[in-house]
Each structure stands twice: as C-alpha cells, then as structure tokens.
N, C-alpha and C. Protein backbone atom coordinates (compact mmCIF):
# COMPACT_ATOMS: atom_id res chain seq x y z
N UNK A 1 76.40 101.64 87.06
CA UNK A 1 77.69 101.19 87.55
C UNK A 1 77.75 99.67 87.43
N UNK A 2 78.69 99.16 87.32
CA UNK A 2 78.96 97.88 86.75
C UNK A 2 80.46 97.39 87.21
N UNK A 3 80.56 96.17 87.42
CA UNK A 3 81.89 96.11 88.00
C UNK A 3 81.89 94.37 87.75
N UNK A 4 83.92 93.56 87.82
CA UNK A 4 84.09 92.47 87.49
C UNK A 4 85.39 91.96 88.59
N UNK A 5 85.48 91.36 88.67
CA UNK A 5 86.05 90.42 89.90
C UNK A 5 87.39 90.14 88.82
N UNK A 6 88.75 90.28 88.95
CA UNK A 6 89.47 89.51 88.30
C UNK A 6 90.44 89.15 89.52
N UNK A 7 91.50 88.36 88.91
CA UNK A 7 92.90 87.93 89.65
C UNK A 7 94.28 88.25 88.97
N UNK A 8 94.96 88.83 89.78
CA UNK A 8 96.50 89.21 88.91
C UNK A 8 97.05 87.80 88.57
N UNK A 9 97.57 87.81 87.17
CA UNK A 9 98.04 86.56 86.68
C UNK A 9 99.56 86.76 86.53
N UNK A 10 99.84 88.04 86.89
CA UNK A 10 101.55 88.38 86.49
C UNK A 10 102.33 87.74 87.67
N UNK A 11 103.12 87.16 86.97
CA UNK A 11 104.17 86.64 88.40
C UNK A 11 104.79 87.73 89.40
N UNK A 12 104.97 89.57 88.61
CA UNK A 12 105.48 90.67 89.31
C UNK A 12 104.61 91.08 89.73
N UNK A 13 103.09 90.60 90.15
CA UNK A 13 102.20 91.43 90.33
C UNK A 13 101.29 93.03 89.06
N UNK A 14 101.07 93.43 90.19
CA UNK A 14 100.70 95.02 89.35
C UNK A 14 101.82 96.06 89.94
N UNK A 15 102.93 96.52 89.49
CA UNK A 15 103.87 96.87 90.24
C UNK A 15 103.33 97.83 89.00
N UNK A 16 104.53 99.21 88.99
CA UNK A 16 104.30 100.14 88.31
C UNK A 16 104.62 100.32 86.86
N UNK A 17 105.01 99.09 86.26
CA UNK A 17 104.77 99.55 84.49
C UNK A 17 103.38 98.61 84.18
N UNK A 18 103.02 97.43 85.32
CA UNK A 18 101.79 97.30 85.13
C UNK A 18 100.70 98.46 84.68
N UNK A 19 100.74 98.62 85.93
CA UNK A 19 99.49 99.67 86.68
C UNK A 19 99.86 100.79 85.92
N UNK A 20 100.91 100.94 84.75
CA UNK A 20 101.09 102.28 84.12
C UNK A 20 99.59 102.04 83.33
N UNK A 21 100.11 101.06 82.40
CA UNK A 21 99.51 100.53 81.07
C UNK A 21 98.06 100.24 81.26
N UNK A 22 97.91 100.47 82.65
CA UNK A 22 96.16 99.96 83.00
C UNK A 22 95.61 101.75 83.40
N UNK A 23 96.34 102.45 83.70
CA UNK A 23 96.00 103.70 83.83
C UNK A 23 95.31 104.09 82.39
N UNK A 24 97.10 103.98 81.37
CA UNK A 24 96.71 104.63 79.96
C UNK A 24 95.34 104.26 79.15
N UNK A 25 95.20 102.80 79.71
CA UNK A 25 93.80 102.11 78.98
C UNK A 25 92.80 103.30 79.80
N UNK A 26 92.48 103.20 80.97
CA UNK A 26 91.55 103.55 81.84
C UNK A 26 90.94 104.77 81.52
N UNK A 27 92.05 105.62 80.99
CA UNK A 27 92.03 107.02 80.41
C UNK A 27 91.37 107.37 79.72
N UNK A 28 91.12 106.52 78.66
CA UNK A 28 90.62 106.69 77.56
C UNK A 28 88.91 106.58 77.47
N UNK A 29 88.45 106.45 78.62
CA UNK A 29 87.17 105.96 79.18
C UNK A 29 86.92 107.42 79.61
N UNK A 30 85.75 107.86 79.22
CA UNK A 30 84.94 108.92 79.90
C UNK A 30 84.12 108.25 81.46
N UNK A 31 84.23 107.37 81.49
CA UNK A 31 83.27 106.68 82.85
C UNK A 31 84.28 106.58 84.29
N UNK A 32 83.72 106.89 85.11
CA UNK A 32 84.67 106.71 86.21
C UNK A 32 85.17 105.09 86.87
N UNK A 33 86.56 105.43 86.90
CA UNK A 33 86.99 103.89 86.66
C UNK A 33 87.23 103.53 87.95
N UNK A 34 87.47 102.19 89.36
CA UNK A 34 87.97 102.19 90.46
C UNK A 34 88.22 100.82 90.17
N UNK A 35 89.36 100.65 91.10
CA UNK A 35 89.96 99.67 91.40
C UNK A 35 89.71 98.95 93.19
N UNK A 36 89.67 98.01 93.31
CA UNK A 36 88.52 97.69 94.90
C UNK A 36 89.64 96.00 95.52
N UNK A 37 90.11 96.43 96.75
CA UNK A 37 90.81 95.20 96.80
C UNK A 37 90.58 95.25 98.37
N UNK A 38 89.81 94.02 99.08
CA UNK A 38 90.04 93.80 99.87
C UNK A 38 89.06 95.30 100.72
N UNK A 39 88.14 95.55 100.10
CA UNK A 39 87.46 96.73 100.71
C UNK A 39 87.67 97.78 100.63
N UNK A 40 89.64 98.20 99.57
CA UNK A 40 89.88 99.99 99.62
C UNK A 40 89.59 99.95 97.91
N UNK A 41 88.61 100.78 97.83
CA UNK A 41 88.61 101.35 96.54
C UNK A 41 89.65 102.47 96.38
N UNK A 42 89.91 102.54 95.02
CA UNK A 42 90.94 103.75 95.00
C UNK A 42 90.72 104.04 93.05
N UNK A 43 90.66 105.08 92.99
CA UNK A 43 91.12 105.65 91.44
C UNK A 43 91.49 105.28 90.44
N UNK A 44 90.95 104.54 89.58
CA UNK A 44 91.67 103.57 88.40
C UNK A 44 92.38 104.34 87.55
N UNK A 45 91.95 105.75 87.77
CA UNK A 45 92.92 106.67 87.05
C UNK A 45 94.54 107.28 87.20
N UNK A 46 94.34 107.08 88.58
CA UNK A 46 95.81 107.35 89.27
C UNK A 46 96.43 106.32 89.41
N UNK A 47 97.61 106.23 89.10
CA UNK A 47 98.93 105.24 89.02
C UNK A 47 99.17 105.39 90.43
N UNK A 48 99.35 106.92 91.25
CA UNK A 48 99.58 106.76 92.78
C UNK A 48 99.24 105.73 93.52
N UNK A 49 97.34 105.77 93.19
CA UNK A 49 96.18 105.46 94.02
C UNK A 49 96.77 103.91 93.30
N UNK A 50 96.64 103.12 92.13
CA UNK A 50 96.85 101.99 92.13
C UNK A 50 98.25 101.44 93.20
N UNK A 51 99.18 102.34 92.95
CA UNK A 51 100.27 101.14 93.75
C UNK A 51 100.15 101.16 94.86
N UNK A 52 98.91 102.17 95.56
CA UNK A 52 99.42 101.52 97.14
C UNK A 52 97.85 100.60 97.49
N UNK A 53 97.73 99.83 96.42
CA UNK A 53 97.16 98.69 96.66
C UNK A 53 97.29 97.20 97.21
N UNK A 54 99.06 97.13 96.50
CA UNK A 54 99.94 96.53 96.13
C UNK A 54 99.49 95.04 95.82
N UNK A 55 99.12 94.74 94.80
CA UNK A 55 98.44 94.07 94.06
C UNK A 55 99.28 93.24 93.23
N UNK A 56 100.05 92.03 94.53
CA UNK A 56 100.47 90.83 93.79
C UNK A 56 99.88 89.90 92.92
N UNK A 57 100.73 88.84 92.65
CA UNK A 57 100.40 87.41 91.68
C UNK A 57 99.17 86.94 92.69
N UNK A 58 97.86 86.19 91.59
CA UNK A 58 96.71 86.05 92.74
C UNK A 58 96.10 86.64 93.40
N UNK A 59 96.34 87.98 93.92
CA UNK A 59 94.93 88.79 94.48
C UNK A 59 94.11 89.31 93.62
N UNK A 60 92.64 89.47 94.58
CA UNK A 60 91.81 89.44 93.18
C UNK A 60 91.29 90.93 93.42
N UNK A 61 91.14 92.24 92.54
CA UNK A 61 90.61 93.23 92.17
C UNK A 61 89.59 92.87 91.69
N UNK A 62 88.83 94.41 92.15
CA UNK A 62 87.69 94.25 91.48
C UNK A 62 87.51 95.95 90.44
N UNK A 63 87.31 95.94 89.38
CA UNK A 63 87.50 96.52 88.19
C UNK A 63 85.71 97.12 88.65
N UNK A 64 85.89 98.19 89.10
CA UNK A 64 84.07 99.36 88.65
C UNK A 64 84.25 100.56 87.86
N UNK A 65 83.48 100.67 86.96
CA UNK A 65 82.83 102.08 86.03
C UNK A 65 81.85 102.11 86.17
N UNK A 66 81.72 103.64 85.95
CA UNK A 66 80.51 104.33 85.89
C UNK A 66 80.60 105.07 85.67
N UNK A 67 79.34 105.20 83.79
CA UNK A 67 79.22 106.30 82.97
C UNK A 67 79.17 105.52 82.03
N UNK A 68 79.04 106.45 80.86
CA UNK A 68 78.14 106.60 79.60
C UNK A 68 79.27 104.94 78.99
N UNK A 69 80.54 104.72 79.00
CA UNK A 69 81.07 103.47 78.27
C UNK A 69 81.74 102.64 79.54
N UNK A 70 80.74 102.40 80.25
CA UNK A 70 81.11 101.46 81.94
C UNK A 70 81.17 100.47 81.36
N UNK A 71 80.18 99.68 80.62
CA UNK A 71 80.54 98.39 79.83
C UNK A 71 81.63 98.10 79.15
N UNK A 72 82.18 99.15 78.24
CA UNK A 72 83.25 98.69 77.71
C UNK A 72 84.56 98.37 78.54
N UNK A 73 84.93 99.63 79.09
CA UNK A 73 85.65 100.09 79.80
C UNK A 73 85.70 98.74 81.05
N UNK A 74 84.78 98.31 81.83
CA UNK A 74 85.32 96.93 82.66
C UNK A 74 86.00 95.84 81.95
N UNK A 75 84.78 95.65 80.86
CA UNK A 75 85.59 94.41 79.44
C UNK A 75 86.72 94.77 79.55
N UNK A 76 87.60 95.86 78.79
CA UNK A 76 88.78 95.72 78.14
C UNK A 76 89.69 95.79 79.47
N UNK A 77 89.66 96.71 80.70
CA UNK A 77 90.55 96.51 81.90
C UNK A 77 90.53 95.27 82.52
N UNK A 78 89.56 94.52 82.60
CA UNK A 78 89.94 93.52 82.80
C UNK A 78 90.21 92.26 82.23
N UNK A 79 90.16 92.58 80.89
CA UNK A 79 91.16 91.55 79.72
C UNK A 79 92.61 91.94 80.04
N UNK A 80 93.03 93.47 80.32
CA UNK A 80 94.13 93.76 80.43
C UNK A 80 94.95 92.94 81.73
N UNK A 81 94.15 93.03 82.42
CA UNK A 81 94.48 92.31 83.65
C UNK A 81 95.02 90.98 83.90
N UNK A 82 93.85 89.72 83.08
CA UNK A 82 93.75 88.65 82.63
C UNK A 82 94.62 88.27 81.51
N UNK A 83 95.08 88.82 81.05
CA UNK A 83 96.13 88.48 80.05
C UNK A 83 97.64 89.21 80.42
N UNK A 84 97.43 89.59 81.45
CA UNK A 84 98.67 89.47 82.08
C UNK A 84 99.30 90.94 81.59
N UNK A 85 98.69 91.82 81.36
CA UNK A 85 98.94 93.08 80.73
C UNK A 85 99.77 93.54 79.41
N UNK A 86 99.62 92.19 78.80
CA UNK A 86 99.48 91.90 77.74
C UNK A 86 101.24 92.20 77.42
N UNK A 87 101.93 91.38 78.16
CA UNK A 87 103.17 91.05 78.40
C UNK A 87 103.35 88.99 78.30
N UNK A 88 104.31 89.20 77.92
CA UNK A 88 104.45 87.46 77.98
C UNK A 88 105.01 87.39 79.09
N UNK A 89 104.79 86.18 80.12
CA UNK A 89 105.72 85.97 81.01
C UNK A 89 107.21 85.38 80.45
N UNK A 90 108.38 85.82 81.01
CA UNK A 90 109.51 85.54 80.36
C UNK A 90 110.39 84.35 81.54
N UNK A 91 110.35 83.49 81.23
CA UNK A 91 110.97 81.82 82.43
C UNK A 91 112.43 82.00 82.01
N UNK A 92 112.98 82.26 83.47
CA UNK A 92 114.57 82.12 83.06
C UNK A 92 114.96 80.35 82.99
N UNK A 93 115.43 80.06 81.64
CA UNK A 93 115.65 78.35 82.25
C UNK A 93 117.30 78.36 81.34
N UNK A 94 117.91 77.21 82.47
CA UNK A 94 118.99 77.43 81.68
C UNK A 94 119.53 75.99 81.27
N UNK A 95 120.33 76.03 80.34
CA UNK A 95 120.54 75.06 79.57
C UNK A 95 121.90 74.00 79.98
C-alpha cells in the first residue's frame, strides 16, 4: 500500500464532473483506490463516496492503493488532481 498527499488546485473544488473524471481514471486500476481527508477515508471508486468529502480549492487529500499497479495508479490520480483535472481554469475578465 502506498499513498501521496496532494492539494485541490481547482478554483470549483472536486465537485462532481471533477470527481467523475477521477473515478473513470481510478477504474481502470485493478488496486484498491481511497481517497483520505481529514481522517475519513472513503472509496476512490465511488463518485457517491467522493462527494461527500467535499473537497474544495486547497484541501489536501490523500490518494492510497493497494495492489498489484498501487504505484501507478497514485502517480497518475494524483497528477490528475495537480493539474487541475486536466481542465484549464477559465478567468472571466472583461474588457
């Protein structure tokens, strides 16, 4: 088991098309995935179990697997994380 400390960088948090797109990654992992905030672990597999984390801009998760691709599987969820779920942030500015 293996696990990584990140911080939400999205200004919306992990709200639910986040936490979709971190499910679909998660999925794809034979290793059991959890998500850990503040002491509640919960299911990296369930979209349920992620949103009632509620995992704004700045709090920091902690990303654990365990099983046969735990290594990979922390790497890439929490690049997903760190790059903001691989969304650009969009700045309303007006002219």
């Amino acid at each position: 088991m293996i696990s990584k400390k990140v911080k939400i960088q999205s200004s919306d948090g992990m709200h639910m098309q986040p936490a979709n797109e971190f499910v679909k990654l998660a999925k794809n992992f034979k290793s059991k995935i959890f998500i850990s905030k503040n002491g509640k672990k919960v299911d990296g597999k369930s979209l349920l179990s992620i949103l009632t984390l509620v995992a704004s801009k700045g709090v920091e998760l902690e990303i654990i697997a365990d099983g046969s691709d735990e290594n990979d599987a922390v790497i890439k969820l929490a690049n997903l994380i760190e790059n903001n779920f691989n969304k650009k942030e969009i700045k309303n500015e007006t002219k």
